[in-house]
C-alpha atoms as a PDB file:
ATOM      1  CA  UNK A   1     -50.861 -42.945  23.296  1.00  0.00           C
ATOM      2  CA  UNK A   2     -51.044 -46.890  21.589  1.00  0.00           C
ATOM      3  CA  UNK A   3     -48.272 -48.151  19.673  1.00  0.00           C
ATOM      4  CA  UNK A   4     -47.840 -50.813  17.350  1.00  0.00           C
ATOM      5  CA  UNK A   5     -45.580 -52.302  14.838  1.00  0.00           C
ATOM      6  CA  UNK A   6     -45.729 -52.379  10.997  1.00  0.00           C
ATOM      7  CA  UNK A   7     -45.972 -55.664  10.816  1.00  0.00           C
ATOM      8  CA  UNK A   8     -49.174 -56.174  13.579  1.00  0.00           C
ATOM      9  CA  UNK A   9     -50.877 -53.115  11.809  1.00  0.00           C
ATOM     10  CA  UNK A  10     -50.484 -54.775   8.365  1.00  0.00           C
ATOM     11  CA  UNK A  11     -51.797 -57.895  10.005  1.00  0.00           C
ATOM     12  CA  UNK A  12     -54.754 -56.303  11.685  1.00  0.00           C
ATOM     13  CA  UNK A  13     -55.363 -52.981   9.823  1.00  0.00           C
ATOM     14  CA  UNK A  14     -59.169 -53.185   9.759  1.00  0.00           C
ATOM     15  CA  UNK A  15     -59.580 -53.965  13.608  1.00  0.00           C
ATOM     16  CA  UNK A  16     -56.943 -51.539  14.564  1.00  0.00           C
ATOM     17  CA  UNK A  17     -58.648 -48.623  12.133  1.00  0.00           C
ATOM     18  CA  UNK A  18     -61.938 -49.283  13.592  1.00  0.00           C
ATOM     19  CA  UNK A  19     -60.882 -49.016  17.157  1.00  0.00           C
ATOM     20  CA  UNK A  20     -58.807 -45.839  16.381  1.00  0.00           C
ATOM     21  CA  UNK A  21     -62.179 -44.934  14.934  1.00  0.00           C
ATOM     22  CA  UNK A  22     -64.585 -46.124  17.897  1.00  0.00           C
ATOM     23  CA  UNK A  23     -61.745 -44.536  20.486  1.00  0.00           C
ATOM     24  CA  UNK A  24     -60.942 -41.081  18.791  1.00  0.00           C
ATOM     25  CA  UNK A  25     -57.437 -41.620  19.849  1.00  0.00           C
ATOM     26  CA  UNK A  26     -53.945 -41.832  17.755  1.00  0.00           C
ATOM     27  CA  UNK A  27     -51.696 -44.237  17.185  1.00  0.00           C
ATOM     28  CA  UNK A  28     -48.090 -44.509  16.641  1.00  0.00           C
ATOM     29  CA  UNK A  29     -46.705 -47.008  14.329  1.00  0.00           C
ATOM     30  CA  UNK A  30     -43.062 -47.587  14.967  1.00  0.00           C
ATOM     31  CA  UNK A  31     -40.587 -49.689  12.758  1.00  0.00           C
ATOM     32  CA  UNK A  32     -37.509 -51.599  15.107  1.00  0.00           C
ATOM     33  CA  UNK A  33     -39.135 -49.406  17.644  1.00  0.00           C
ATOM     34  CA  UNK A  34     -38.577 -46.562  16.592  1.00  0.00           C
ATOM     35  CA  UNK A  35     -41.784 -44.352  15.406  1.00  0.00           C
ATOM     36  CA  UNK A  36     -41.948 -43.791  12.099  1.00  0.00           C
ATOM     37  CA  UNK A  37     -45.822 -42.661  11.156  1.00  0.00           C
ATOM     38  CA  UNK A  38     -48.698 -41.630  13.346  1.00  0.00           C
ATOM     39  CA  UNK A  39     -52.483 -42.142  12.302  1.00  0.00           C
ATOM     40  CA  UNK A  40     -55.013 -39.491  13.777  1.00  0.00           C
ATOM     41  CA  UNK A  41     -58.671 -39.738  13.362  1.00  0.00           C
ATOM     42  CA  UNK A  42     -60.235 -36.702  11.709  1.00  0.00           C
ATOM     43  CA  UNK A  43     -62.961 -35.253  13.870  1.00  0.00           C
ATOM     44  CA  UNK A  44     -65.421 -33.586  12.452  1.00  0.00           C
ATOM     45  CA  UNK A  45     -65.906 -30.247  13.896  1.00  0.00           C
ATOM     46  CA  UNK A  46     -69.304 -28.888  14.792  1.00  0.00           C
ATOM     47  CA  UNK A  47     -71.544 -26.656  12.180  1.00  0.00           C
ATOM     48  CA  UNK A  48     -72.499 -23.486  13.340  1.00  0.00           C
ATOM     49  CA  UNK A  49     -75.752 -24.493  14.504  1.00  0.00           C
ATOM     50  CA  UNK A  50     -74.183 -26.493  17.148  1.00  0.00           C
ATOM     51  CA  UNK A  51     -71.381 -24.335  17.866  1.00  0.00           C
ATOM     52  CA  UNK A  52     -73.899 -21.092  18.573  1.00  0.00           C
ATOM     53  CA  UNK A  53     -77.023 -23.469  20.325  1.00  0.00           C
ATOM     54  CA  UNK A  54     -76.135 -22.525  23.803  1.00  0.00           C
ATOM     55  CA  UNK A  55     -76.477 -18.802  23.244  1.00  0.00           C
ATOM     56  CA  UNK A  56     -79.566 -18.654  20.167  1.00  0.00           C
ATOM     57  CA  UNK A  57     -82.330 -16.373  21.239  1.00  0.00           C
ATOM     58  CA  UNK A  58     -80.018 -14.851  24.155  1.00  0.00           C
ATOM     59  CA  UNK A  59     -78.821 -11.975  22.133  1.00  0.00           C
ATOM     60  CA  UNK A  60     -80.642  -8.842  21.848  1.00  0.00           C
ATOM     61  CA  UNK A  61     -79.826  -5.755  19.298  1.00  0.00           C
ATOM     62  CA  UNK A  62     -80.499  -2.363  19.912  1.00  0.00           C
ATOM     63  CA  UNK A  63     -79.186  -1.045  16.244  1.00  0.00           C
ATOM     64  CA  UNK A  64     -78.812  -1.880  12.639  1.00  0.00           C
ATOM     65  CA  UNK A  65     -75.722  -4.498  13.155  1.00  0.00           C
ATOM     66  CA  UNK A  66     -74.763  -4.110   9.417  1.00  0.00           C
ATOM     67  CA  UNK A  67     -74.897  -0.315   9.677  1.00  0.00           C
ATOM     68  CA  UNK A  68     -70.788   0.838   9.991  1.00  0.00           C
ATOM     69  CA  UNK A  69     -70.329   3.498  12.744  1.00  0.00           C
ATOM     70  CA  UNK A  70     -68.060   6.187  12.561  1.00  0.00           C
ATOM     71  CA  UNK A  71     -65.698   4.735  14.804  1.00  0.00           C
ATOM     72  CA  UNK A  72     -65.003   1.799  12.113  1.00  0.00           C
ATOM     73  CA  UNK A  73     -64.808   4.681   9.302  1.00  0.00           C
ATOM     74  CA  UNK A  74     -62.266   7.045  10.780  1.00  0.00           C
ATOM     75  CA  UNK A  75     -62.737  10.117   8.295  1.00  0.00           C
ATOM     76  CA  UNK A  76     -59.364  10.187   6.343  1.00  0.00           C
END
């Protein structure tokens, strides 16, 4: 994990966003050298298209999946 002072982020903010950006990594800003913020990229997560790719077509049912079963609906 990167570190850098206030005063060398406020002089080089753009750069140093864009490489946080490029790198995917965070960065600690620290103040007298001690940290006082930390800036984390946001990743964007994967839609379920590309979450569930690997396994499309490899699933087979044999019944109604929306159909409840009695062992979901306990009678009362």
């Amino acid at each position: 994990m990167q570190t850098i002072s206030k005063s060398k982020l406020k002089a080089n903010m753009l750069e140093v966003f864009h490489q946080i950006e490029m790198s995917g990594e965070e960065l600690i800003v620290t103040h007298h050298n001690k940290p006082v913020f930390r800036i984390i990229p946001i990743r964007q997560g994967k839609n379920v298209d590309e979450l569930f790719a690997p396994w499309r077509g490899q699933v087979a049912y044999h019944v109604d999946i929306d159909e409840p079963t009695q062992a979901e609906w306990p009678d009362p």
